[in-house]
PDB file of N, CA and C in Angstrom:
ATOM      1  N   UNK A   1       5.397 -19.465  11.154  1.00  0.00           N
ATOM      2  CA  UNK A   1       4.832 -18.343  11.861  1.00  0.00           C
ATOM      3  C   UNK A   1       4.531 -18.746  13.295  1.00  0.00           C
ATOM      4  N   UNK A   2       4.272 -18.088  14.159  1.00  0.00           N
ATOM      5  CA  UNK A   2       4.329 -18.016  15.668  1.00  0.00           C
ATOM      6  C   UNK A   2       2.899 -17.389  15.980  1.00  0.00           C
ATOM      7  N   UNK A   3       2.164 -17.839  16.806  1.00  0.00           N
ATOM      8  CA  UNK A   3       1.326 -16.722  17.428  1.00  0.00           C
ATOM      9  C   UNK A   3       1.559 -15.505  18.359  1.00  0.00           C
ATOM     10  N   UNK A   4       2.834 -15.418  18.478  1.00  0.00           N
ATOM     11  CA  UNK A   4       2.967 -14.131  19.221  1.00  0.00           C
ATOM     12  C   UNK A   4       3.390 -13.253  18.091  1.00  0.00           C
ATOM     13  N   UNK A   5       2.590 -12.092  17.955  1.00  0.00           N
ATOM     14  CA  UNK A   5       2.625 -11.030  17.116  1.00  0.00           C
ATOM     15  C   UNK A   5       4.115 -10.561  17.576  1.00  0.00           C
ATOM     16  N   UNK A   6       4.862 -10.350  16.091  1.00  0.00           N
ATOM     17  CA  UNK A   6       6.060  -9.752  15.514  1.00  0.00           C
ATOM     18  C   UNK A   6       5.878  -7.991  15.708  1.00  0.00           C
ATOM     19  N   UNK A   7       6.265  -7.032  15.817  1.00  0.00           N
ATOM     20  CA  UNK A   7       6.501  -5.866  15.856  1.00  0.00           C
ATOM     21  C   UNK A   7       7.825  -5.597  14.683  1.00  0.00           C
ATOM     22  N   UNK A   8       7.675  -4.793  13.797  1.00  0.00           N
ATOM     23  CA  UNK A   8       9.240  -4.515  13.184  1.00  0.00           C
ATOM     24  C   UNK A   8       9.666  -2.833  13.704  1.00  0.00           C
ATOM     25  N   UNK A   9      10.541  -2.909  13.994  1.00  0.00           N
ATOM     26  CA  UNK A   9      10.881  -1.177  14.470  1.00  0.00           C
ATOM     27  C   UNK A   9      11.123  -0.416  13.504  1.00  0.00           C
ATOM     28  N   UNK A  10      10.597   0.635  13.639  1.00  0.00           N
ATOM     29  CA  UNK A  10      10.416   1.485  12.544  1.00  0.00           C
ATOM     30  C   UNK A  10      11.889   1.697  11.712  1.00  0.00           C
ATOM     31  N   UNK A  11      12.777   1.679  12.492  1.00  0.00           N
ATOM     32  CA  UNK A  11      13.932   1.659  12.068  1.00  0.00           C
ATOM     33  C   UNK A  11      14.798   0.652  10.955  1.00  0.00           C
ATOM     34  N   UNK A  12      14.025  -0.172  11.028  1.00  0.00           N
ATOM     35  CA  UNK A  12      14.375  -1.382  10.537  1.00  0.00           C
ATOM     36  C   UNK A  12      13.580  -1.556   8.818  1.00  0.00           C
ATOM     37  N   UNK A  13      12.428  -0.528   8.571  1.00  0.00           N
ATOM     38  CA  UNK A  13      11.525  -0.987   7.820  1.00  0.00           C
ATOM     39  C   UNK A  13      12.332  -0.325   6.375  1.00  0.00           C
ATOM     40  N   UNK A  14      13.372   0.530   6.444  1.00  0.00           N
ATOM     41  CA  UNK A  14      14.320   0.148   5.176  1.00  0.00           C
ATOM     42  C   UNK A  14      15.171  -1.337   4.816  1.00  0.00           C
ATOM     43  N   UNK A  15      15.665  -1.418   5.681  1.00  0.00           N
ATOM     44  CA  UNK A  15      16.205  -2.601   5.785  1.00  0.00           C
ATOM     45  C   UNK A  15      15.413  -3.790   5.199  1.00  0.00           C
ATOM     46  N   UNK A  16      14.225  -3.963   5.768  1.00  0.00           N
ATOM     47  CA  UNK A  16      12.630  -4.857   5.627  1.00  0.00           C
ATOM     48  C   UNK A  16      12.630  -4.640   4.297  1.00  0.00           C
ATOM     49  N   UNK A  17      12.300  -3.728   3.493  1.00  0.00           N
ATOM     50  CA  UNK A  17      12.148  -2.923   2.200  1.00  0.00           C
ATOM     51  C   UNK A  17      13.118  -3.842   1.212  1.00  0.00           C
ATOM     52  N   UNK A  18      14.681  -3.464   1.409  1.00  0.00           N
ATOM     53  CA  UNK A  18      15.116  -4.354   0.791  1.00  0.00           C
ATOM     54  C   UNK A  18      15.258  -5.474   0.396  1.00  0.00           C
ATOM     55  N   UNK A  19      15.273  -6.154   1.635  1.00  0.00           N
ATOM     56  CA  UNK A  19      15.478  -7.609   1.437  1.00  0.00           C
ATOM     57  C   UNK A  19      14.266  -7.984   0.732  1.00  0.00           C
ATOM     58  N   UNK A  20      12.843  -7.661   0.869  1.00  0.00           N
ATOM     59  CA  UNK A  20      11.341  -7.858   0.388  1.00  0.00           C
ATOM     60  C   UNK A  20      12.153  -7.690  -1.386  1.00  0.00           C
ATOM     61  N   UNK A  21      12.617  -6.437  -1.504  1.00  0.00           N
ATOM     62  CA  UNK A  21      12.915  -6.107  -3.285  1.00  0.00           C
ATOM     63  C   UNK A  21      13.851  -7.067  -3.441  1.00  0.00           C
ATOM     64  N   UNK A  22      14.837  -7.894  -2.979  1.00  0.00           N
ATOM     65  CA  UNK A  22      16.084  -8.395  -3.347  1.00  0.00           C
ATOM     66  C   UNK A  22      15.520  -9.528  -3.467  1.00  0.00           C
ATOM     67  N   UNK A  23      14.147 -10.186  -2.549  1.00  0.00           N
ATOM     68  CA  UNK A  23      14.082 -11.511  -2.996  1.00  0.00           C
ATOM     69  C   UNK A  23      12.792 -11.729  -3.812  1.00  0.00           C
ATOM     70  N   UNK A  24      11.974 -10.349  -4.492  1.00  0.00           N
ATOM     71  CA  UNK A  24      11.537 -10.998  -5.215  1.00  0.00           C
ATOM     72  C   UNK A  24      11.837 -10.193  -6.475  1.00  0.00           C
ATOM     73  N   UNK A  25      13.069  -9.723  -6.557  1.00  0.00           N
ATOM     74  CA  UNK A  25      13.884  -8.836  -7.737  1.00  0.00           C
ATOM     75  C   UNK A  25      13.075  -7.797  -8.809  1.00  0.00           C
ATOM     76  N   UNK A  26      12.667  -6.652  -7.470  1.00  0.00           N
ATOM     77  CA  UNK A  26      12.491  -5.493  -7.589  1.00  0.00           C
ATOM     78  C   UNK A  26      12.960  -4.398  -7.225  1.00  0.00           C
ATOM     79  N   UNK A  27      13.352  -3.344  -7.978  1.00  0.00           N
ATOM     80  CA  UNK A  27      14.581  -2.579  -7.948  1.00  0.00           C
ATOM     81  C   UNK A  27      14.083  -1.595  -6.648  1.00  0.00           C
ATOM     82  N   UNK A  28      14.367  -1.521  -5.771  1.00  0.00           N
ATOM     83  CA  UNK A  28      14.783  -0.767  -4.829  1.00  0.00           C
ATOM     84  C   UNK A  28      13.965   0.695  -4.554  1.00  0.00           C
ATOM     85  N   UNK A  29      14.200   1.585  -5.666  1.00  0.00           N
ATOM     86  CA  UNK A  29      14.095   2.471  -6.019  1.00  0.00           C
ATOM     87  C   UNK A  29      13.024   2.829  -6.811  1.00  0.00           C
ATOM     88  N   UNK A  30      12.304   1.949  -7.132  1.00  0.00           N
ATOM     89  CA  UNK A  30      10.958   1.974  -7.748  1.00  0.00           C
ATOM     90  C   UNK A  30       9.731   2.305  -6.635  1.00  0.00           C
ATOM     91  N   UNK A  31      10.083   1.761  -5.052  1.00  0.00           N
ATOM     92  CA  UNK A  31       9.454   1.226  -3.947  1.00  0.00           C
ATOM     93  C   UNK A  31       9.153   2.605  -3.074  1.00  0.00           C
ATOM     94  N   UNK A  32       8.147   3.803  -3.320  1.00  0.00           N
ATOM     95  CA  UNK A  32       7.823   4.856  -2.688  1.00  0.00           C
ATOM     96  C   UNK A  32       7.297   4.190  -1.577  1.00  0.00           C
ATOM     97  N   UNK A  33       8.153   3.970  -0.342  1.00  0.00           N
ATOM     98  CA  UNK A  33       7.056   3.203   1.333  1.00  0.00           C
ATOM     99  C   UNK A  33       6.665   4.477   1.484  1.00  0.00           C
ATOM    100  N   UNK A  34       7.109   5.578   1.649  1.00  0.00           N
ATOM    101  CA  UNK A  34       5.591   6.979   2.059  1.00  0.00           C
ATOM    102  C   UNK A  34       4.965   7.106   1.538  1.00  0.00           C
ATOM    103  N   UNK A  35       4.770   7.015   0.169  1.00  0.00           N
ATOM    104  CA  UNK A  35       3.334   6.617  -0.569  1.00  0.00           C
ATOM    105  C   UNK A  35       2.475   5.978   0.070  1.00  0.00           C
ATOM    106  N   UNK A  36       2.908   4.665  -0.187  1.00  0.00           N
ATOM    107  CA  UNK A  36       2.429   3.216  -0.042  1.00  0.00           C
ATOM    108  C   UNK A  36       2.224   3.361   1.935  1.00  0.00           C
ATOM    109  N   UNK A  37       2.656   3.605   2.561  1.00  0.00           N
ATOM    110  CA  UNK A  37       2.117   3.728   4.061  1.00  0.00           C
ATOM    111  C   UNK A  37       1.173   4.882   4.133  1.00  0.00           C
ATOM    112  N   UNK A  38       1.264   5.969   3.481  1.00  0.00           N
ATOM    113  CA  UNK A  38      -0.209   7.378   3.441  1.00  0.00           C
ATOM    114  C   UNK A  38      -1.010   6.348   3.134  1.00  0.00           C
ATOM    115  N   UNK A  39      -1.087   5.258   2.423  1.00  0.00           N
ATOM    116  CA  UNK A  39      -2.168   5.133   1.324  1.00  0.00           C
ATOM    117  C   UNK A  39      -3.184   4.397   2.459  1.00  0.00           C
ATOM    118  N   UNK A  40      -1.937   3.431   2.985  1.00  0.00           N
ATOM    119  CA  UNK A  40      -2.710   2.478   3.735  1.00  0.00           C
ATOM    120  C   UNK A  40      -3.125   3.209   4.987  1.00  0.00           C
ATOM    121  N   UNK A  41      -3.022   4.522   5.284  1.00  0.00           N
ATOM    122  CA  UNK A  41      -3.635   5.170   6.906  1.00  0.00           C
ATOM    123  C   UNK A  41      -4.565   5.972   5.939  1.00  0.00           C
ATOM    124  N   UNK A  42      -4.755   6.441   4.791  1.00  0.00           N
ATOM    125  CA  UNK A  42      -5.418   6.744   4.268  1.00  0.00           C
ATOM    126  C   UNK A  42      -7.138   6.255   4.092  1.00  0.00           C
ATOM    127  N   UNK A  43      -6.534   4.792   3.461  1.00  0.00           N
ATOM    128  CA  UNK A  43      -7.559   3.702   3.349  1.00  0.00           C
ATOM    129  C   UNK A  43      -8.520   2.934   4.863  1.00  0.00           C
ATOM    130  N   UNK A  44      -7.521   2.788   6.063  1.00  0.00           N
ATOM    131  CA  UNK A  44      -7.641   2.414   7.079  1.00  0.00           C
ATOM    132  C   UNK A  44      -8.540   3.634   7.563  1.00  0.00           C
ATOM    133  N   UNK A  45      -8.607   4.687   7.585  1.00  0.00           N
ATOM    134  CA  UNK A  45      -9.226   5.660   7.908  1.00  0.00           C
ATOM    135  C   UNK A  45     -10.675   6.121   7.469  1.00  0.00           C
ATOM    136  N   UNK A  46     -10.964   5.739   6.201  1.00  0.00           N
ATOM    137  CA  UNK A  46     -11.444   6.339   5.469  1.00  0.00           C
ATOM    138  C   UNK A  46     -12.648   4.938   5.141  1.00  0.00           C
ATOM    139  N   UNK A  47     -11.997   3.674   5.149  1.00  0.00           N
ATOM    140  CA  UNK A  47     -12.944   2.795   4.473  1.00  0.00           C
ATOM    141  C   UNK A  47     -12.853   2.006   5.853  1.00  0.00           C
ATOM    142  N   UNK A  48     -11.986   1.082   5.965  1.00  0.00           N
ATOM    143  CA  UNK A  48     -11.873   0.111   6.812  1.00  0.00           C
ATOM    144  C   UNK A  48     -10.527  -0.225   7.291  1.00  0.00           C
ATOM    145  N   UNK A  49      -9.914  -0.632   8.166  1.00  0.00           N
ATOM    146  CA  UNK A  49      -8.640  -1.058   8.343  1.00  0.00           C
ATOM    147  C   UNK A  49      -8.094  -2.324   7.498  1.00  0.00           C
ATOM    148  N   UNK A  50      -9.164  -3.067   7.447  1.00  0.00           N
ATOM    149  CA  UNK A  50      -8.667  -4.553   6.630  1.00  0.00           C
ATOM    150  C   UNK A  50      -8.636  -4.243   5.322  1.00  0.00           C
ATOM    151  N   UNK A  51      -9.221  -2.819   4.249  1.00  0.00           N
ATOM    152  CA  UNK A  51      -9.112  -2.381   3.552  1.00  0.00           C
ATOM    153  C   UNK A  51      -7.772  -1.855   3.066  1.00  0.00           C
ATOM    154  N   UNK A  52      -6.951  -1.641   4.064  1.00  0.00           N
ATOM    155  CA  UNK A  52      -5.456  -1.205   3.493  1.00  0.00           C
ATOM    156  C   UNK A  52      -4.905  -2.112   3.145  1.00  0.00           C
ATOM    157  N   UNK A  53      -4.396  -3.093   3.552  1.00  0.00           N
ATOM    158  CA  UNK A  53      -3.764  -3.510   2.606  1.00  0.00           C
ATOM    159  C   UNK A  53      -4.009  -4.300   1.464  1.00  0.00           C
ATOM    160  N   UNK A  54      -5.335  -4.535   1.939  1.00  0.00           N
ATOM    161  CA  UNK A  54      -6.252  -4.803   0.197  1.00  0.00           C
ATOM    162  C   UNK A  54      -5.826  -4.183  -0.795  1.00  0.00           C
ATOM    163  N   UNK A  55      -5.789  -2.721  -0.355  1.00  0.00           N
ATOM    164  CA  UNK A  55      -6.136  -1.650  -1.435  1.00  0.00           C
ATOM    165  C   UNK A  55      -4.446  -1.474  -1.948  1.00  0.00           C
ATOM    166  N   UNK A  56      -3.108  -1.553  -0.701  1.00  0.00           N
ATOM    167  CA  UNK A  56      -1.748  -1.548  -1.485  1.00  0.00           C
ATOM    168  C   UNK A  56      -1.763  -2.836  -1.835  1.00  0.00           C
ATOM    169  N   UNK A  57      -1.890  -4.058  -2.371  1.00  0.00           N
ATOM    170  CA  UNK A  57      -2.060  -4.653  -3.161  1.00  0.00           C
ATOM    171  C   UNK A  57      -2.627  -4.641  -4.317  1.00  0.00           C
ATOM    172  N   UNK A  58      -3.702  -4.130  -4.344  1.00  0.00           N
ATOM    173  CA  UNK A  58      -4.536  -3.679  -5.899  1.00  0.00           C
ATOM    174  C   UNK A  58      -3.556  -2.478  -6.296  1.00  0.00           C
ATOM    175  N   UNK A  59      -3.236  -1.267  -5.592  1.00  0.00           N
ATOM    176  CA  UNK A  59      -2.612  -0.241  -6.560  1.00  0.00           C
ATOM    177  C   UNK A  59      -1.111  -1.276  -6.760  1.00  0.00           C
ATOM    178  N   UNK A  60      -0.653  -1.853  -6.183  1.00  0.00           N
ATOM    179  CA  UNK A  60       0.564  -2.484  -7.294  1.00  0.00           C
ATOM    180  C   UNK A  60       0.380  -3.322  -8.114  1.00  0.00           C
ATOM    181  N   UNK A  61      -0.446  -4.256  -7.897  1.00  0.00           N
ATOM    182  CA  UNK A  61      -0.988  -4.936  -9.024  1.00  0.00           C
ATOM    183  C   UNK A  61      -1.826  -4.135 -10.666  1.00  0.00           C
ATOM    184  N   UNK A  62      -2.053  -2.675 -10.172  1.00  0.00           N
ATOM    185  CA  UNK A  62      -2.346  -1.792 -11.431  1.00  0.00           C
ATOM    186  C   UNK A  62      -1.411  -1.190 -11.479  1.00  0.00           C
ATOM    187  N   UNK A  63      -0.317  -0.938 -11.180  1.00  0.00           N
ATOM    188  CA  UNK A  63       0.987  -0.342 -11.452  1.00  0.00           C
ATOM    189  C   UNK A  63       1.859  -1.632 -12.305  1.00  0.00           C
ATOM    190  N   UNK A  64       1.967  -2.241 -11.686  1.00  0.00           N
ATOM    191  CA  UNK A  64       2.204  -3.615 -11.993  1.00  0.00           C
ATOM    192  C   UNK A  64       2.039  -3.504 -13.933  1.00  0.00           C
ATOM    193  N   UNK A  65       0.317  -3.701 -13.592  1.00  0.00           N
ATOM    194  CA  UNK A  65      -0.191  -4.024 -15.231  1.00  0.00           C
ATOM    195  C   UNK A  65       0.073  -2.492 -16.050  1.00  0.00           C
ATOM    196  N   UNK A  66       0.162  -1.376 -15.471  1.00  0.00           N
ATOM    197  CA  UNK A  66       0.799  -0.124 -16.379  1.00  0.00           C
ATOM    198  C   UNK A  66       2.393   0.309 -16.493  1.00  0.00           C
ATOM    199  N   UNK A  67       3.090  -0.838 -16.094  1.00  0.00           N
ATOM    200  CA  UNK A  67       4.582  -0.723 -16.456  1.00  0.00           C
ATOM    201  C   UNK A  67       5.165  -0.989 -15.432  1.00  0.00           C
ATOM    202  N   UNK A  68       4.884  -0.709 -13.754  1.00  0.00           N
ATOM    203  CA  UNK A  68       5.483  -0.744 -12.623  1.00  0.00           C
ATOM    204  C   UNK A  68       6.451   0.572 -12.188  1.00  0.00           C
ATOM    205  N   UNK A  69       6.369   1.472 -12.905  1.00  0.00           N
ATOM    206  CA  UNK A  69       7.328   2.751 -12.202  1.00  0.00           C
ATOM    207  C   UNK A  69       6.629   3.352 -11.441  1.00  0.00           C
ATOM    208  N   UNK A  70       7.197   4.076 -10.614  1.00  0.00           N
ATOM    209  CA  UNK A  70       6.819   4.710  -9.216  1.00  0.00           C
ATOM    210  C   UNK A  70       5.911   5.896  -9.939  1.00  0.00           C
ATOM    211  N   UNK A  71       5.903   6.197 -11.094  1.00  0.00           N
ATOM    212  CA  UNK A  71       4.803   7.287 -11.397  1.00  0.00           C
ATOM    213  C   UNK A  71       3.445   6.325 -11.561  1.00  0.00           C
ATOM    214  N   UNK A  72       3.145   5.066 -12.049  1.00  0.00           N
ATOM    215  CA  UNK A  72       2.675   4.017 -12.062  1.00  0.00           C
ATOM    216  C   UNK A  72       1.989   4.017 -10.759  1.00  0.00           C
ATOM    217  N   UNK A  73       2.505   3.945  -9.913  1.00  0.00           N
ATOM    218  CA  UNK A  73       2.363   3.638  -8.077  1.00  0.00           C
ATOM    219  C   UNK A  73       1.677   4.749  -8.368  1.00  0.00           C
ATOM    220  N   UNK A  74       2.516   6.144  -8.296  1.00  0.00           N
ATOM    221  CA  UNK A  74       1.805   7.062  -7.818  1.00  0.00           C
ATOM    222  C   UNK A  74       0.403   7.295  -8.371  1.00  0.00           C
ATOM    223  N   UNK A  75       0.353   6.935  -9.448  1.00  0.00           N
ATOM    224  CA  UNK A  75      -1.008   7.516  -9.932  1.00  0.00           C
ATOM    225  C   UNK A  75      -2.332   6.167  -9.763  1.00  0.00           C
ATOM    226  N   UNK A  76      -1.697   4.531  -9.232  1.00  0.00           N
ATOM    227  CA  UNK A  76      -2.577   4.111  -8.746  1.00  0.00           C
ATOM    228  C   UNK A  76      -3.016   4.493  -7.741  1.00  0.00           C
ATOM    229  N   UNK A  77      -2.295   5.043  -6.550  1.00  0.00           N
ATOM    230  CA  UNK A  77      -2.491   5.091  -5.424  1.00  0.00           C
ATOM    231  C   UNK A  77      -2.968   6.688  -5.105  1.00  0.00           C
ATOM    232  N   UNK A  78      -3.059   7.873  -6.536  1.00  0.00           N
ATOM    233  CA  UNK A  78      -3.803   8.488  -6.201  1.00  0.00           C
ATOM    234  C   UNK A  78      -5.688   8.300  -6.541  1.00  0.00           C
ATOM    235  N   UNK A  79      -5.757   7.021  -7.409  1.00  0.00           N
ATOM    236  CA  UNK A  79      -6.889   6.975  -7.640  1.00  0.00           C
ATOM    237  C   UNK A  79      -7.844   6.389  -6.891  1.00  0.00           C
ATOM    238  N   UNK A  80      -7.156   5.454  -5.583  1.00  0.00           N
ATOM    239  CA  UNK A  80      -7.716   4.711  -4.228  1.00  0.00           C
ATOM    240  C   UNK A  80      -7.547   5.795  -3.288  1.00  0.00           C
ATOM    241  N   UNK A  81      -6.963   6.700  -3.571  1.00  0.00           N
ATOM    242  CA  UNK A  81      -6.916   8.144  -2.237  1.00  0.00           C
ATOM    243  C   UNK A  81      -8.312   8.471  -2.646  1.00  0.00           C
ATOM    244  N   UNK A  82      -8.235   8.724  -3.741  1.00  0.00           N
ATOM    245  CA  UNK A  82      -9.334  10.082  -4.116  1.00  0.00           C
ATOM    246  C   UNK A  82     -10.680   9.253  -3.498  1.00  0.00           C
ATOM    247  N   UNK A  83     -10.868   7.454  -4.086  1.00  0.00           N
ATOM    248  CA  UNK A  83     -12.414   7.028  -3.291  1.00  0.00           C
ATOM    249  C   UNK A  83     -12.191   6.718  -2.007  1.00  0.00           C
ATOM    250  N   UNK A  84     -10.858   6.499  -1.546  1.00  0.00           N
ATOM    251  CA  UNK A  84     -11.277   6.081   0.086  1.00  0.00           C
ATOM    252  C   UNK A  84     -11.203   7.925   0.743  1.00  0.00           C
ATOM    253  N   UNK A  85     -11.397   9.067  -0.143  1.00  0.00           N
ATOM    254  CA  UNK A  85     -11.719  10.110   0.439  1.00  0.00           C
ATOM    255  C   UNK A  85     -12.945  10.757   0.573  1.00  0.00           C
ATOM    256  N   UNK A  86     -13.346   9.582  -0.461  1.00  0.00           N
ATOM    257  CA  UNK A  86     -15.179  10.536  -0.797  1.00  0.00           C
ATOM    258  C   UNK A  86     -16.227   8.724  -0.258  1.00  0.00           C
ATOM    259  N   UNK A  87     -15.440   7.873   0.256  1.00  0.00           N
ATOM    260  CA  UNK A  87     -16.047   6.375   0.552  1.00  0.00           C
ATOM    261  C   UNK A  87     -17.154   6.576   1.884  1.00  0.00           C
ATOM    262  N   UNK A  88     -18.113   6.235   1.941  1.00  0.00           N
ATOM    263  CA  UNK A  88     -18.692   6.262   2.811  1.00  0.00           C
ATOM    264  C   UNK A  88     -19.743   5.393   2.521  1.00  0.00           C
ATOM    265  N   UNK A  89     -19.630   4.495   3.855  1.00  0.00           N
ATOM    266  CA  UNK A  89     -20.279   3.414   3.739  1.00  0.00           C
ATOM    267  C   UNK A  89     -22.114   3.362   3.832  1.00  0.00           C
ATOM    268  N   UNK A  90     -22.515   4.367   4.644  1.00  0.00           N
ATOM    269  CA  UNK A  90     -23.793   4.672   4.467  1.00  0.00           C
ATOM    270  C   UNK A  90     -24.540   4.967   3.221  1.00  0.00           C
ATOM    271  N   UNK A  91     -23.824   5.496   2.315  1.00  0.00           N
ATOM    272  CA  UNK A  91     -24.139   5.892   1.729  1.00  0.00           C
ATOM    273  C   UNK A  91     -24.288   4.607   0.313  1.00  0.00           C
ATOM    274  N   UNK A  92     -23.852   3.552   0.331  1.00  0.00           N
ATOM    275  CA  UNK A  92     -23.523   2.632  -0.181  1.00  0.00           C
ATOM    276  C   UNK A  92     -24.342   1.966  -0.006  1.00  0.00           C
ATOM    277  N   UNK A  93     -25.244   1.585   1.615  1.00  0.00           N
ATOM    278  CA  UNK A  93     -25.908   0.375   1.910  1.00  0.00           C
ATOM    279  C   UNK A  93     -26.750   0.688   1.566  1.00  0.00           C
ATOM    280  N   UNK A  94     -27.627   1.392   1.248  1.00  0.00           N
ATOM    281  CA  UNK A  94     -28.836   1.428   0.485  1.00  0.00           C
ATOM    282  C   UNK A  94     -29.196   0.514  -0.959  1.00  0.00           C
TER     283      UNK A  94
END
């Protein structure tokens, strides 16, 4: 790694996509990135920024442990929508 921050062009982030599934042999097509990018401007918004990709790591890791299909995804990643929609941190520190 380098200290000068990498940029990938948006254009490129299918491309990125694959090679990520090809080398750690996950099918392609399982891989909703508009999901999985709502989730994380979702989360970034809503809780914290360093929280996103916390949080797409935990919903694949519970997709993961419920079979790994993209209905899997989807329904982890509607259950981190729904609290980073009602999350509020004030309300917590007490």
């Amino acid at each position: 790694m380098t200290d000068k921050p990498q940029h990938l062009p948006v254009e490129a982030l299918d491309e990125w996509t694959a090679a990520v599934c090809e080398s750690l042999d996950i099918d392609r097509e399982s891989v909703d990135v508009a999901l999985l990018l709502n989730l994380a401007r979702d989360v970034a918004h809503g809780v914290a920024r360093p929280a996103a990709p916390l949080s797409a790591y935990l919903a694949g890791l519970a997709a993961g442990r419920s079979g790994g299909s993209r209905e899997d995804t989807a329904a982890a990643v509607a259950t981190i929508t729904e609290l980073a929609a009602t999350w509020r941190t004030d309300d917590r520190d007490s």
